[in-house]
C-alpha atoms as a PDB file:
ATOM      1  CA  UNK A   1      10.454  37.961 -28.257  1.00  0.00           C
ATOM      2  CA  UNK A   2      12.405  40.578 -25.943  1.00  0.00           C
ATOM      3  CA  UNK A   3      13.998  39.945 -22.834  1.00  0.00           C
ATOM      4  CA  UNK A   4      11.074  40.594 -20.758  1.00  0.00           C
ATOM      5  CA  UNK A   5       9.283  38.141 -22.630  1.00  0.00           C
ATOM      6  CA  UNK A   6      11.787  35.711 -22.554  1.00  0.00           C
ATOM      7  CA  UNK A   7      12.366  36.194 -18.641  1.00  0.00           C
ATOM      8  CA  UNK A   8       8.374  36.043 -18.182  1.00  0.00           C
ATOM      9  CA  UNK A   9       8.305  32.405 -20.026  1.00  0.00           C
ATOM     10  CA  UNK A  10      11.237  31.202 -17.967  1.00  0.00           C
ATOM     11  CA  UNK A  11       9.625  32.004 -14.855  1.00  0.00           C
ATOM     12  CA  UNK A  12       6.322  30.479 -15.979  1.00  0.00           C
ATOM     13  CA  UNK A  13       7.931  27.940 -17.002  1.00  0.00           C
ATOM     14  CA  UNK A  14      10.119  27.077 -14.016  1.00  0.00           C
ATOM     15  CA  UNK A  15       7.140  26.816 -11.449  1.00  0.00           C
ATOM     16  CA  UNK A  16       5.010  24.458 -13.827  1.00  0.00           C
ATOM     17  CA  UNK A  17       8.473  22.698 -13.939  1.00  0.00           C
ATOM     18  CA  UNK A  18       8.308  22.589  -9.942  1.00  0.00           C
ATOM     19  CA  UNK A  19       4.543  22.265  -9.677  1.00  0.00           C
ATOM     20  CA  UNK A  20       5.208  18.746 -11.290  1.00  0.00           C
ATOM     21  CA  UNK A  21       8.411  18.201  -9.273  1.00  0.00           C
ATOM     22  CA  UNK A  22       6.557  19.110  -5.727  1.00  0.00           C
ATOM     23  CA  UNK A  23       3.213  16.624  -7.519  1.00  0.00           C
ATOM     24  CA  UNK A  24       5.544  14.037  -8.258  1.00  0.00           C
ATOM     25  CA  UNK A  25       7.204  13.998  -4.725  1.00  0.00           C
ATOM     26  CA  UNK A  26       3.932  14.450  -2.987  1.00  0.00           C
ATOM     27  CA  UNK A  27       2.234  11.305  -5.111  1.00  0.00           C
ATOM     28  CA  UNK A  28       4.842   8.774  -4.746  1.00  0.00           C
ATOM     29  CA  UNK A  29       4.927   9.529  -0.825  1.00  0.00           C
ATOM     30  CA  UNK A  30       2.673   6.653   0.235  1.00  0.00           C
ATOM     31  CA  UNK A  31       4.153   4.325  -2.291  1.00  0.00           C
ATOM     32  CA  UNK A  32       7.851   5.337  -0.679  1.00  0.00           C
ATOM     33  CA  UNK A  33       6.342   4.752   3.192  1.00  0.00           C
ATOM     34  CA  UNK A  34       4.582   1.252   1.906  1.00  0.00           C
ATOM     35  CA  UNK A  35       7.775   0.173   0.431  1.00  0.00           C
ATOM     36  CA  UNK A  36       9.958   1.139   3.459  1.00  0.00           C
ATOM     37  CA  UNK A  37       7.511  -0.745   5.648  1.00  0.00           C
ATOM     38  CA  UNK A  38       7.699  -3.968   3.804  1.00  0.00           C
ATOM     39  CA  UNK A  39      11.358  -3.607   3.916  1.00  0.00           C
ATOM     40  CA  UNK A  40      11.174  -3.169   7.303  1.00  0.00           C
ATOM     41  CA  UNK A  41       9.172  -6.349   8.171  1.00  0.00           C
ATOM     42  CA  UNK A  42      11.180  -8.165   5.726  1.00  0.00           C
ATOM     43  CA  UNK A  43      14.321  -7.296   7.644  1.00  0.00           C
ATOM     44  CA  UNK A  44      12.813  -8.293  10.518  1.00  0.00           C
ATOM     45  CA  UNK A  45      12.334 -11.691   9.617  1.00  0.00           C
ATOM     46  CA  UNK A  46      15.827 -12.096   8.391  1.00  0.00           C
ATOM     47  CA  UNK A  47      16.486 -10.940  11.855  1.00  0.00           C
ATOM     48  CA  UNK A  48      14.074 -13.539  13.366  1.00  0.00           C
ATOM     49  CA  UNK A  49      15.043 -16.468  10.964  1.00  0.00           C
ATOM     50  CA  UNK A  50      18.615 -15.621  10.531  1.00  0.00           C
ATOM     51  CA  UNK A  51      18.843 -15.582   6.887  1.00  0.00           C
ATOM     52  CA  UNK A  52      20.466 -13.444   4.429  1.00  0.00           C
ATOM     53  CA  UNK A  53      17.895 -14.251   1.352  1.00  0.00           C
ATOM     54  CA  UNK A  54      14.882 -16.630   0.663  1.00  0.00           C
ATOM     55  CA  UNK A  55      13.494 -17.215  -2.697  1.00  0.00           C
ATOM     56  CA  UNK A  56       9.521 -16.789  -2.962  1.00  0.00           C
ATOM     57  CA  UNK A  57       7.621 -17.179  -5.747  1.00  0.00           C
ATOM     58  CA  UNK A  58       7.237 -13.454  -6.510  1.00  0.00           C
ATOM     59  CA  UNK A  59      10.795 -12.688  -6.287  1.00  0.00           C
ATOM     60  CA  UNK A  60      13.951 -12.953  -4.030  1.00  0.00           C
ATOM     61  CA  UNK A  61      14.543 -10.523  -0.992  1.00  0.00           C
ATOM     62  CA  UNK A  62      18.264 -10.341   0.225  1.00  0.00           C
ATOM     63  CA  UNK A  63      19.949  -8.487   2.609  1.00  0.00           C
ATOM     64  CA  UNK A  64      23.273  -6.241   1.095  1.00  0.00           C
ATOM     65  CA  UNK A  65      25.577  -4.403   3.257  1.00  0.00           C
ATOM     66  CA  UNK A  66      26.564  -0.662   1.900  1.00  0.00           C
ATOM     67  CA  UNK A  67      29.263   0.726   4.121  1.00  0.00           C
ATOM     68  CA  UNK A  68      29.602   4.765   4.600  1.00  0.00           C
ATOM     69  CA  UNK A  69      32.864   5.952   5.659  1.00  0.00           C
ATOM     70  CA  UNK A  70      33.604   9.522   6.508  1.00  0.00           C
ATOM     71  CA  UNK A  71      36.780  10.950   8.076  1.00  0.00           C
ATOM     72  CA  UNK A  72      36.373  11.286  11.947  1.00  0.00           C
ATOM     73  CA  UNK A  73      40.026  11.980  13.035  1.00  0.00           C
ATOM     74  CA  UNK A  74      41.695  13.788   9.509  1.00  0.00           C
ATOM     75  CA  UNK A  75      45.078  14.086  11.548  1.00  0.00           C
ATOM     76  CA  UNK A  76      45.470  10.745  12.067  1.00  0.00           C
ATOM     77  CA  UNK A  77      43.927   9.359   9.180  1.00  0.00           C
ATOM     78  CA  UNK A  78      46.544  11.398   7.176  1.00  0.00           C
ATOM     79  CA  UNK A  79      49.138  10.110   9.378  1.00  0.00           C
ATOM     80  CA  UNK A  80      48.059   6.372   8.564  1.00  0.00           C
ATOM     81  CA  UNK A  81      48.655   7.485   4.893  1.00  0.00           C
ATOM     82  CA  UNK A  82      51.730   8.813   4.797  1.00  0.00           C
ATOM     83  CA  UNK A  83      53.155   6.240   7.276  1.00  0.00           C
ATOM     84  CA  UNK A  84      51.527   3.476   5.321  1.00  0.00           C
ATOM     85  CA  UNK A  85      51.846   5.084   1.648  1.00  0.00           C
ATOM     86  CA  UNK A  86      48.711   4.540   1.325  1.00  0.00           C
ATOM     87  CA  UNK A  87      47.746   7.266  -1.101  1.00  0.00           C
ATOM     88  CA  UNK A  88      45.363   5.075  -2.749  1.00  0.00           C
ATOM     89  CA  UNK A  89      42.672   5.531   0.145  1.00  0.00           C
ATOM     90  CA  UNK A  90      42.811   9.226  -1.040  1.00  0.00           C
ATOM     91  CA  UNK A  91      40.451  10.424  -3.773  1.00  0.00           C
ATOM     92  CA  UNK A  92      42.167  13.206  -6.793  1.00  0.00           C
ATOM     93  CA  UNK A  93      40.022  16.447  -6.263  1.00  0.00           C
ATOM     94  CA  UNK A  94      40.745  19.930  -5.320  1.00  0.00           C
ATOM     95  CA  UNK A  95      38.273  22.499  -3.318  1.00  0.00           C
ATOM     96  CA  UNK A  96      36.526  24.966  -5.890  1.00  0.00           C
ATOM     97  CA  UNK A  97      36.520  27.142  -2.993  1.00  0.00           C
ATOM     98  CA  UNK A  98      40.400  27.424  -1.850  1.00  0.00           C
ATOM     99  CA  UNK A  99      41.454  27.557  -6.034  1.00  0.00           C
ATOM    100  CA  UNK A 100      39.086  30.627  -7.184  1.00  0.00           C
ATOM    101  CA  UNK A 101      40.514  32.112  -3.289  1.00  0.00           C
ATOM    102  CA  UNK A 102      44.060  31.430  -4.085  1.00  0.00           C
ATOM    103  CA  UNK A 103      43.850  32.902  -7.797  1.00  0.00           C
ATOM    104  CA  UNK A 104      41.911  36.204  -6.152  1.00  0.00           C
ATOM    105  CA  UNK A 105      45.148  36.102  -4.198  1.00  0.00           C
ATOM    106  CA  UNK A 106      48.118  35.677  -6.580  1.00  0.00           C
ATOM    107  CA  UNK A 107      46.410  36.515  -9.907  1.00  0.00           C
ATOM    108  CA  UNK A 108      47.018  32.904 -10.978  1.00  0.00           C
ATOM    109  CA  UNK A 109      45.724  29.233 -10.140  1.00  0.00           C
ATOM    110  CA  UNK A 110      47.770  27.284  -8.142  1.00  0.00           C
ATOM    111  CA  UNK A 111      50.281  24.855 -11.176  1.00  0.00           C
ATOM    112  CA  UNK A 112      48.860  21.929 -12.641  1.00  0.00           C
ATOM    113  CA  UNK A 113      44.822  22.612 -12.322  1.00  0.00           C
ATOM    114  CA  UNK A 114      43.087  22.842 -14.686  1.00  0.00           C
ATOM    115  CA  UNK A 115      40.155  25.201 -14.658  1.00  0.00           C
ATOM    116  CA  UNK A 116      36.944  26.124 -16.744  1.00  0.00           C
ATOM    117  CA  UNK A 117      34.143  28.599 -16.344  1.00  0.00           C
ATOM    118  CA  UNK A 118      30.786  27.397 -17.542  1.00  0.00           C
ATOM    119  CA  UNK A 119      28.646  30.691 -17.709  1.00  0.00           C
ATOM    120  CA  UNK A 120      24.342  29.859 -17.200  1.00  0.00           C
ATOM    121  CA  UNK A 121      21.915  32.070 -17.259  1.00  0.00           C
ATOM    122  CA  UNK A 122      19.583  32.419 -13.363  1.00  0.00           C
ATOM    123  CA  UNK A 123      16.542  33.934 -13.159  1.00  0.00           C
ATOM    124  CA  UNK A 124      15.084  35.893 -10.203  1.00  0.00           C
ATOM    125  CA  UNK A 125      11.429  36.331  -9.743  1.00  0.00           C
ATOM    126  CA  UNK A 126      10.409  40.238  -9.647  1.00  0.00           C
ATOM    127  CA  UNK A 127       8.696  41.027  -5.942  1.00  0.00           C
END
């Protein structure tokens, strides 16, 4: 097989690949809008009844709580930390983004990162 080959399979490939991705989305639609009305009117009666859970005899709904939390103020969130020494409300990650800038910078990454390249292979459809 040469490369033209090869990059006419891949692209074949790929948008079967998506056909079945963009099917599968587009056929469990209704099932997703079903379900999230039923959830719906079952939160609603846990609302109207005041419960938390009830046990059926097809299964057990309950209510769960999932909190978000994002950053609104960073200064004085950061200030909390240090005054508190609360480091532990911190995640350990560094930004891609500022370590590939700083090594086009200074020829080096910044000490004590630890970096890898993984090289893939993209494919662009011809126009």
């Amino acid at each position: 097989m040469n490369i033209d080959q090869a990059v006419e399979k891949y692209v074949k490939l790929r948008d079967k690949r998506d056909a079945i991705k963009n099917r599968h989305k587009e056929e469990l639609a209704p099932f997703n809008e079903r379900l999230d009305k039923i959830e719906a009117a079952i939160m609603k009666f846990f609302n109207a009844t005041g419960q938390n859970s009830c046990r059926t005899d097809h299964g057990t709904p309950y209510r769960s709580d999932v909190l978000s939390a994002t950053v609104a103020d960073r200064d004085a969130f950061l200030a909390f930390v240090q005054e508190n020494d609360a480091y532990h409300f911190l995640e350990n990650r560094v930004r891609k983004k500022d370590v590939e800038e700083y090594a086009k910078e200074h020829g080096e990454y910044p000490p004590g990162i630890k970096t890898s390249v993984l090289t893939k292979i993209n494919v662009k459809r011809s126009s």
